[in-house]
Protein backbone atom coordinates (compact mmCIF):
# COMPACT_ATOMS: atom_id res chain seq x y z
CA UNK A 1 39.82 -46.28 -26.17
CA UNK A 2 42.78 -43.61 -24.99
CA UNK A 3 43.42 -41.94 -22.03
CA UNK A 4 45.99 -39.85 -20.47
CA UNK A 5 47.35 -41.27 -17.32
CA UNK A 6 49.93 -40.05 -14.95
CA UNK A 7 52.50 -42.50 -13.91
CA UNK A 8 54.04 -43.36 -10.60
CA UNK A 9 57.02 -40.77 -11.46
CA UNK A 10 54.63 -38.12 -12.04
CA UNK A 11 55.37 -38.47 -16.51
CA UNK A 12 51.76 -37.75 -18.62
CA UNK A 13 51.26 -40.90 -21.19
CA UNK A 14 48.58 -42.33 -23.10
CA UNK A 15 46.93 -45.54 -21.99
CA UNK A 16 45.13 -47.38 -24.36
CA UNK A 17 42.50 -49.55 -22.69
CA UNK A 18 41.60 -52.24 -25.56
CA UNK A 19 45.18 -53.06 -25.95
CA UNK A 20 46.33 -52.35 -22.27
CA UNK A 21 49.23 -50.10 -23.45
CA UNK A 22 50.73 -47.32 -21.87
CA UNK A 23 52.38 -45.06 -24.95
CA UNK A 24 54.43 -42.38 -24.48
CA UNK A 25 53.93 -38.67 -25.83
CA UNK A 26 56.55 -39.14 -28.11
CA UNK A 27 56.00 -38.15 -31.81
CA UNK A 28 58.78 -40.98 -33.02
CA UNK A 29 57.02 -43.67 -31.35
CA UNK A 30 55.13 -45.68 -33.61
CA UNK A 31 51.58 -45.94 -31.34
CA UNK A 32 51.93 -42.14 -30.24
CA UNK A 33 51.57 -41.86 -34.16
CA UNK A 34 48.53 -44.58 -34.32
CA UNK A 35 47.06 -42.60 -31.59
CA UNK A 36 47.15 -39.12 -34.02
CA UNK A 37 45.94 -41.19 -36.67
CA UNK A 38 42.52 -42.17 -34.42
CA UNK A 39 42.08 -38.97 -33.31
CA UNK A 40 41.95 -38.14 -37.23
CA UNK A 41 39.80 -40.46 -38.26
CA UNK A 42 37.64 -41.22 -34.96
CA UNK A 43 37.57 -37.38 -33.29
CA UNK A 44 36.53 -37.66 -29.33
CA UNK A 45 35.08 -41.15 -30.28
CA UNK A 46 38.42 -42.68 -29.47
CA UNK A 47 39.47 -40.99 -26.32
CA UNK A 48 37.75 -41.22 -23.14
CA UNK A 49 36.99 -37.68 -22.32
CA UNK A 50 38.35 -34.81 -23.45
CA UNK A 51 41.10 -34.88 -25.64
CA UNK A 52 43.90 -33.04 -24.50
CA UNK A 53 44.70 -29.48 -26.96
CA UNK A 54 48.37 -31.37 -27.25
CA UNK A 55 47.52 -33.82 -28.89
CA UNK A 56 44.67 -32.50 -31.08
CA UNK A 57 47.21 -29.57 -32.26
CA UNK A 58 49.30 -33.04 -32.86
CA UNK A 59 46.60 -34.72 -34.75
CA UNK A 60 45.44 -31.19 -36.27
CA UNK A 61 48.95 -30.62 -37.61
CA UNK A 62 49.49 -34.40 -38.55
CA UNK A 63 46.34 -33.92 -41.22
CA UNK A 64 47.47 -30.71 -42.43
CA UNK A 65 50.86 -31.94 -43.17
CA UNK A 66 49.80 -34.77 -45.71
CA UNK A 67 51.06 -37.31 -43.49
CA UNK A 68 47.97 -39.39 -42.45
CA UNK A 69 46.91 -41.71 -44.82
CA UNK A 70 43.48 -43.00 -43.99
CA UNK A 71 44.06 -46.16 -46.16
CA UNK A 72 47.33 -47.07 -44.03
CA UNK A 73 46.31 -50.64 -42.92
């Protein structure tokens, strides 16, 4: 499950609560791009409230772009 959290320094990150993992919004970091990928396949299922129109315009243009693959293990 994802949220976005706020950090100490005032910076907006994800925090994902099954792994407790704080992941930047950074589209060249590898969980940043596993986040996209749940939002794909998982819609507001994965995120703990809302998800923020960032990174569904992410997620949005990720899918449109051919570059999720939903058999990516």
């Amino acid at each position: 499950m994802f949220n976005i959290n706020t950090s100490d320094l005032g910076d907006l990150n994800i925090y994902c609560s099954t792994h407790n993992l704080y992941i930047p919004l950074d589209p060249a970091n590898r969980h940043y791009q596993e986040v996209l990928d749940a939002i794909i396949a998982e819609g507001a299922d994965c995120f703990d409230g809302d998800i923020p129109e960032e990174l569904q315009a992410a997620a949005d243009a990720k899918l449109a772009s051919g570059a999720y693959n939903a058999n990516r293990a």
